[in-house]
Structure formats: C-alpha cells, structure tokens
C-alpha atoms as a PDB file:
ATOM      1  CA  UNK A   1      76.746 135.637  99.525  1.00  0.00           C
ATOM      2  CA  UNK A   2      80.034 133.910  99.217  1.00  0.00           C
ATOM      3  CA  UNK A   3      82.438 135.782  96.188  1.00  0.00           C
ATOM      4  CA  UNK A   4      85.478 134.759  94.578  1.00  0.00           C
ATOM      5  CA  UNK A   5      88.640 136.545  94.797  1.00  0.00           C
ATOM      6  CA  UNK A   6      92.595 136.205  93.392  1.00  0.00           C
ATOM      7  CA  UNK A   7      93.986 135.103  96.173  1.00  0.00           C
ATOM      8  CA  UNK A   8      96.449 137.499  98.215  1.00  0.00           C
ATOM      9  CA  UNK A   9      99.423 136.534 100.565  1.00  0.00           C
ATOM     10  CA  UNK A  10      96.783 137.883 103.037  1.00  0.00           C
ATOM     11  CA  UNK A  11      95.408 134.499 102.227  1.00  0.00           C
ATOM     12  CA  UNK A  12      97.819 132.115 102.191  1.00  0.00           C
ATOM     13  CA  UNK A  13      97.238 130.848 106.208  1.00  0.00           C
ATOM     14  CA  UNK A  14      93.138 130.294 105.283  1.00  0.00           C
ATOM     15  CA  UNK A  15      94.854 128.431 102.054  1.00  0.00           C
ATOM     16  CA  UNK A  16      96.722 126.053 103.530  1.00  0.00           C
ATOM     17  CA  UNK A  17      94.747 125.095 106.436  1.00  0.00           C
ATOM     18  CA  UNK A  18      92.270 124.257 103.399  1.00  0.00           C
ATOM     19  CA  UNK A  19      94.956 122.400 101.848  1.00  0.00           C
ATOM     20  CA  UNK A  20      95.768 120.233 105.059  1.00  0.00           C
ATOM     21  CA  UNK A  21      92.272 119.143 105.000  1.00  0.00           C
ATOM     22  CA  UNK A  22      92.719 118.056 101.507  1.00  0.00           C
ATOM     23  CA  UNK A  23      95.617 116.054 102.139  1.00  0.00           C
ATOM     24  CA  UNK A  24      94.147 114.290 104.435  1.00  0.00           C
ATOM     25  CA  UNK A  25      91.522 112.627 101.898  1.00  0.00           C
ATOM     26  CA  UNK A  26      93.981 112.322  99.255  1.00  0.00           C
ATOM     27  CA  UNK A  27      96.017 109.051  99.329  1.00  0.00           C
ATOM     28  CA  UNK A  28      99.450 110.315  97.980  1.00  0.00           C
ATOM     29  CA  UNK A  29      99.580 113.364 100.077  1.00  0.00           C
ATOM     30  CA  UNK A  30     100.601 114.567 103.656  1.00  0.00           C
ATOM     31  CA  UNK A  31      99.836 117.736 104.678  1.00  0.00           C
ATOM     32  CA  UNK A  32     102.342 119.853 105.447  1.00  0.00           C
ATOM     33  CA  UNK A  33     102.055 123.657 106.337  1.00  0.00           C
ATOM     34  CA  UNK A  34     105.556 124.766 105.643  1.00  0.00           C
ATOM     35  CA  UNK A  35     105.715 123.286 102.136  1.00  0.00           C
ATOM     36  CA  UNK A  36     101.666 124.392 101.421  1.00  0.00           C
ATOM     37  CA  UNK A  37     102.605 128.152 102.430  1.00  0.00           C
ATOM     38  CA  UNK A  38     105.531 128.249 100.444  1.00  0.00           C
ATOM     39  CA  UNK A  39     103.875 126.463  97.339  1.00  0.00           C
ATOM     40  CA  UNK A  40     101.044 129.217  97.675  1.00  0.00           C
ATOM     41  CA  UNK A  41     102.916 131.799  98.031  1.00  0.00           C
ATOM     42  CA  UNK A  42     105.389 130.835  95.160  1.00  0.00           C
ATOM     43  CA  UNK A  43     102.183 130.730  92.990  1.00  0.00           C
ATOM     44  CA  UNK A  44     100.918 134.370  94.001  1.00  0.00           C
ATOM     45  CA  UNK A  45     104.209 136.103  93.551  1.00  0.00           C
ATOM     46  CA  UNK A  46     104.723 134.275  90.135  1.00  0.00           C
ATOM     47  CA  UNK A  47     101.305 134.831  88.558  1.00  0.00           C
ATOM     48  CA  UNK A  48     103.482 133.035  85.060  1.00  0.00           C
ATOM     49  CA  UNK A  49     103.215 129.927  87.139  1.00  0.00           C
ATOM     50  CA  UNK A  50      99.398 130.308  87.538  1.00  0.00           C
ATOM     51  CA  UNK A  51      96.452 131.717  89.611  1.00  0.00           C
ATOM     52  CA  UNK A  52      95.053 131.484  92.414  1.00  0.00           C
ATOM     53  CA  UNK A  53      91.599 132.133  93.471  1.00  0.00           C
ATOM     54  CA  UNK A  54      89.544 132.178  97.218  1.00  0.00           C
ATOM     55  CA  UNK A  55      85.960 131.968  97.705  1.00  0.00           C
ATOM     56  CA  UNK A  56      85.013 134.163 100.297  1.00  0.00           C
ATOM     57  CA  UNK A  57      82.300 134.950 102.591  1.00  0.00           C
ATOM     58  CA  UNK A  58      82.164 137.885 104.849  1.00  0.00           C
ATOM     59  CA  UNK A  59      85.752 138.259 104.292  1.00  0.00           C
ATOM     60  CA  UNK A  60      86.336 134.570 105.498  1.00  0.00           C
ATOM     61  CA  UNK A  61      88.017 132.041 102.973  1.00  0.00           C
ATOM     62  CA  UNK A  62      85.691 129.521 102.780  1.00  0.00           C
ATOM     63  CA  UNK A  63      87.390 127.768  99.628  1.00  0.00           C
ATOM     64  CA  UNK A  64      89.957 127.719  97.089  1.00  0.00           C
ATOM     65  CA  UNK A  65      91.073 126.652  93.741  1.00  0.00           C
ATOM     66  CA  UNK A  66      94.266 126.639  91.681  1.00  0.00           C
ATOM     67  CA  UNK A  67      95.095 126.698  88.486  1.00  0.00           C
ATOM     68  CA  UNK A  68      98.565 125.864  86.757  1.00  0.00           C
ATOM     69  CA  UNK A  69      99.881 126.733  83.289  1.00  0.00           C
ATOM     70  CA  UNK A  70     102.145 125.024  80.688  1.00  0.00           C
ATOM     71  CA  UNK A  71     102.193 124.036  77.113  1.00  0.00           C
ATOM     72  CA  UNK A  72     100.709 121.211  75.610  1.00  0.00           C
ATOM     73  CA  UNK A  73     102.299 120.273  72.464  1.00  0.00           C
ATOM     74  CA  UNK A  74      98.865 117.833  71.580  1.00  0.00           C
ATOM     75  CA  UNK A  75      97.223 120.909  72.038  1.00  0.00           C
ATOM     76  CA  UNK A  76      99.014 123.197  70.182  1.00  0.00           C
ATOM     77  CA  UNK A  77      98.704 126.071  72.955  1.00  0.00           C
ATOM     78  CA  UNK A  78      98.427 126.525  76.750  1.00  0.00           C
ATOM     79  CA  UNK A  79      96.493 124.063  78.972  1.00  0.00           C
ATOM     80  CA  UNK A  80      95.584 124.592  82.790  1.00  0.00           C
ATOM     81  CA  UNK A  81      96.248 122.216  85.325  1.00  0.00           C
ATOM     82  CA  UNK A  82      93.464 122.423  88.161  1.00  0.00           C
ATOM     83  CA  UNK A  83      95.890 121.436  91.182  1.00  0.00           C
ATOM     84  CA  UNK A  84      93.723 121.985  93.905  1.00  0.00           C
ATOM     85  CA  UNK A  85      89.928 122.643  94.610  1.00  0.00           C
ATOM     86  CA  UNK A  86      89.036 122.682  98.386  1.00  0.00           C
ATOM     87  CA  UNK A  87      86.119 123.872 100.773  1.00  0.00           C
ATOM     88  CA  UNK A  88      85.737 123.957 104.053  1.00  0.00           C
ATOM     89  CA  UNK A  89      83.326 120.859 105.221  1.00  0.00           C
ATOM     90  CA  UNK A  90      80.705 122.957 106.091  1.00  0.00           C
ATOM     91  CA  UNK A  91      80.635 125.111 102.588  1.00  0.00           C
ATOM     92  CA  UNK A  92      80.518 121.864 100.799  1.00  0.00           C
ATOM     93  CA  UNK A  93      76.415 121.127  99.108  1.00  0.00           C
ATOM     94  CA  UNK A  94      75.452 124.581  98.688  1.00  0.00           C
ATOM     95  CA  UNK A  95      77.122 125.931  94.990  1.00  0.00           C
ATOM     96  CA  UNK A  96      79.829 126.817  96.488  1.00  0.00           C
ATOM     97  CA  UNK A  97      82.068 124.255  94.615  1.00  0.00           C
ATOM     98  CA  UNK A  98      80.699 124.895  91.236  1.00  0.00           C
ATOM     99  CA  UNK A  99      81.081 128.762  91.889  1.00  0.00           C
ATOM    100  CA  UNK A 100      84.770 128.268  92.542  1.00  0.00           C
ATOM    101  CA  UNK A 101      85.112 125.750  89.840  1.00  0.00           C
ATOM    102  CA  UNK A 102      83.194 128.261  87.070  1.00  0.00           C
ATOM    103  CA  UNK A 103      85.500 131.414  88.519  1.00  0.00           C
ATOM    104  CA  UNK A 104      88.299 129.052  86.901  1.00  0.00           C
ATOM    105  CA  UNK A 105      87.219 127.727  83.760  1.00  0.00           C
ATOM    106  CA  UNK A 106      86.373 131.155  83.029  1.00  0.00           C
ATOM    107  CA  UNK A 107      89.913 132.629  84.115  1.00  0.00           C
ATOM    108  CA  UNK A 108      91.689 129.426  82.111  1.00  0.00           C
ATOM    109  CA  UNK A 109      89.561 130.391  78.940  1.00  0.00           C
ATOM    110  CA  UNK A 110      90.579 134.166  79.234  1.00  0.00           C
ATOM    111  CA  UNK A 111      93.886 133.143  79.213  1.00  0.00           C
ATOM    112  CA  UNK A 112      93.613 131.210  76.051  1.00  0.00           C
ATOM    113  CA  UNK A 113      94.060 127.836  77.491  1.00  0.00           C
ATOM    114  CA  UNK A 114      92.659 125.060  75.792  1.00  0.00           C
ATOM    115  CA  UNK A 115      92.586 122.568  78.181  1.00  0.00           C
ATOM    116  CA  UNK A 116      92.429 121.949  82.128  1.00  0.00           C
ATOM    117  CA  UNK A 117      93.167 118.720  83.452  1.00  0.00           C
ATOM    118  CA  UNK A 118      93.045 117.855  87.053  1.00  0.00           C
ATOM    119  CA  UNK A 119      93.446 114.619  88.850  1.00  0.00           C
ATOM    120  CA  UNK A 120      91.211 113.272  91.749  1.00  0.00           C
ATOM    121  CA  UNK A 121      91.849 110.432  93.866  1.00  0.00           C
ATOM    122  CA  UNK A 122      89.490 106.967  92.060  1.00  0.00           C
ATOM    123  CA  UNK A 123      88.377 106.473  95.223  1.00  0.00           C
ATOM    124  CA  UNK A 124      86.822 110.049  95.767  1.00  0.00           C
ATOM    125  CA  UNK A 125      83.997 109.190  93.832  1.00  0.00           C
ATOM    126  CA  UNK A 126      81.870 112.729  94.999  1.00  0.00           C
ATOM    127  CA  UNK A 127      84.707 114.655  93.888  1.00  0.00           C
ATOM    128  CA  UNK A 128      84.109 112.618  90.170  1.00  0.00           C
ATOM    129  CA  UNK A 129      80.748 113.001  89.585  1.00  0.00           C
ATOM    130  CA  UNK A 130      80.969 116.593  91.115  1.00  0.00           C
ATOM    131  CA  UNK A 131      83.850 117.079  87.816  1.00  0.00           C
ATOM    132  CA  UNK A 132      81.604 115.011  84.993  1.00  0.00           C
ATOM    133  CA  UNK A 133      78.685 117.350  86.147  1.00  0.00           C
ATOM    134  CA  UNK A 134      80.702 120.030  85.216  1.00  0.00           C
ATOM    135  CA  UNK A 135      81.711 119.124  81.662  1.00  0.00           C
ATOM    136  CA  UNK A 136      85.424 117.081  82.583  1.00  0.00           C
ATOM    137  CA  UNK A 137      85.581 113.596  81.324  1.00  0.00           C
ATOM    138  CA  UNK A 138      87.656 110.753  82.414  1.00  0.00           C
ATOM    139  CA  UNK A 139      90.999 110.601  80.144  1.00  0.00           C
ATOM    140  CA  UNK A 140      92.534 107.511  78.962  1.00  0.00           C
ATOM    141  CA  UNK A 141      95.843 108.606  80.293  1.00  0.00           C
ATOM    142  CA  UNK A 142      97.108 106.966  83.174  1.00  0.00           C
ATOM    143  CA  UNK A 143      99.299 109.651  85.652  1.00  0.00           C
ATOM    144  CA  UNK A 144     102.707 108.022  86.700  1.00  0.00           C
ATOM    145  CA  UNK A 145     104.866 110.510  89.700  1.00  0.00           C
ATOM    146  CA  UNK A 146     108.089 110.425  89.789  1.00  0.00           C
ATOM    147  CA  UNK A 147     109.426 112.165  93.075  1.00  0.00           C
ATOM    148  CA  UNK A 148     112.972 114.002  93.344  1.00  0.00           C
END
C-alpha cells in the first residue's frame, strides 16, 4: 500500500524525473533536471517556502505533490499554491492521486491556510475534472507570467 511522506533530499532524483514527465504535458514548460533539482531542493531546505510531499510504495516514489505558501491580502491570511501534482503513468487510476492530493489539503489546512490554488493546463481536461471532483472550482481569474 502506497504512503505519503515529506519529501527528503533522498528524494529529489525520483522528484524530478516525475517532474520531467510533467513538463512534457504542460504547454509552458520544458523539463529541465538541473533547474527541477535545484527548485526541489530549495523547497526542502526552506520548509518557509513550502512542503513537499512523496507518495511512496515499497520505498519507491511513485508520486509527488507540492505545496507553496504566501499571503493573500483577499484572504486575509495564508493561501497554498499547489505547484505540482505528478504520478508516474502507471500509478495513475488507482487513488493514488486523490491520496496525494488529500495528504495536502490536509497539511495546507494545518497550517492555517485558507486557500490553495493551482493551475492546470485548459487543455488537460483529466487533470480538471480529477480537481472539481475534489472540491476546486474554476476561478474567474485569468493567470498572466511574466518571465525575468
């Protein structure tokens, strides 16, 4: 039975192999391992930043999720950004993905956040009804990126 975890530095190659299969669905991203090993392990070592958490089974990371904190001044309070939630193809249909996703929520409301927001390529229409099943609802925001 597959468990979830804070993730370790132990983790971070299983993490961003993960991550460069994400990347490759998503249509503004690239992977890169450098910049997704660094990135995780900035994360880990700066727990302030936010948490990250593995799904494991039989010691093998079979999936990941991260979550990122700030204030939100609409809020009144922290809010937690869900940057990344990724399992390995053949994990994917089982519970595994709404294990990992619970493990967060319920980390995010121990913290006192009040919010989590995460966006998902419109295309990657599993990945949205896989979020509305869990409670998120689409947000009348629009996201705009501006890269330095």
């Amino acid at each position: 039975m597959a468990t979830v975890h804070p993730a370790t530095l132990e983790d971070i190659p299983a993490m961003a192999e993960l991550l460069a299969l994400l990347f490759m669905q998503e249509a503004d991203f690239s992977p890169d391992l450098f910049k997704q090993q660094s990135g995780l392990k900035n994360i880990i070592q700066h727990p302030q930043i936010g948490n990250l958490f593995v799904l494991k089974e039989k010691d093998v990371v079979i999936g990941m999720v991260s979550l990122l904190y700030t204030v939100s001044t609409a809020m009144g309070g922290q809010v937690a950004i869900l940057e990344d939630l990724v399992l390995k193809d053949d994990s994917r249909g089982q519970g595994a993905g709404t294990k990992l996703l619970k493990a967060a929520i319920d980390y995010a409301k121990e913290k006192g956040c009040l919010r989590i927001t995460l966006l998902t390529d419109p295309t990657n229409r599993r990945a949205i009804e896989f979020y509305q099943r869990q409670g998120f609802i689409k947000s009348a925001m629009k996201p705009l990126r501006l890269i330095l």
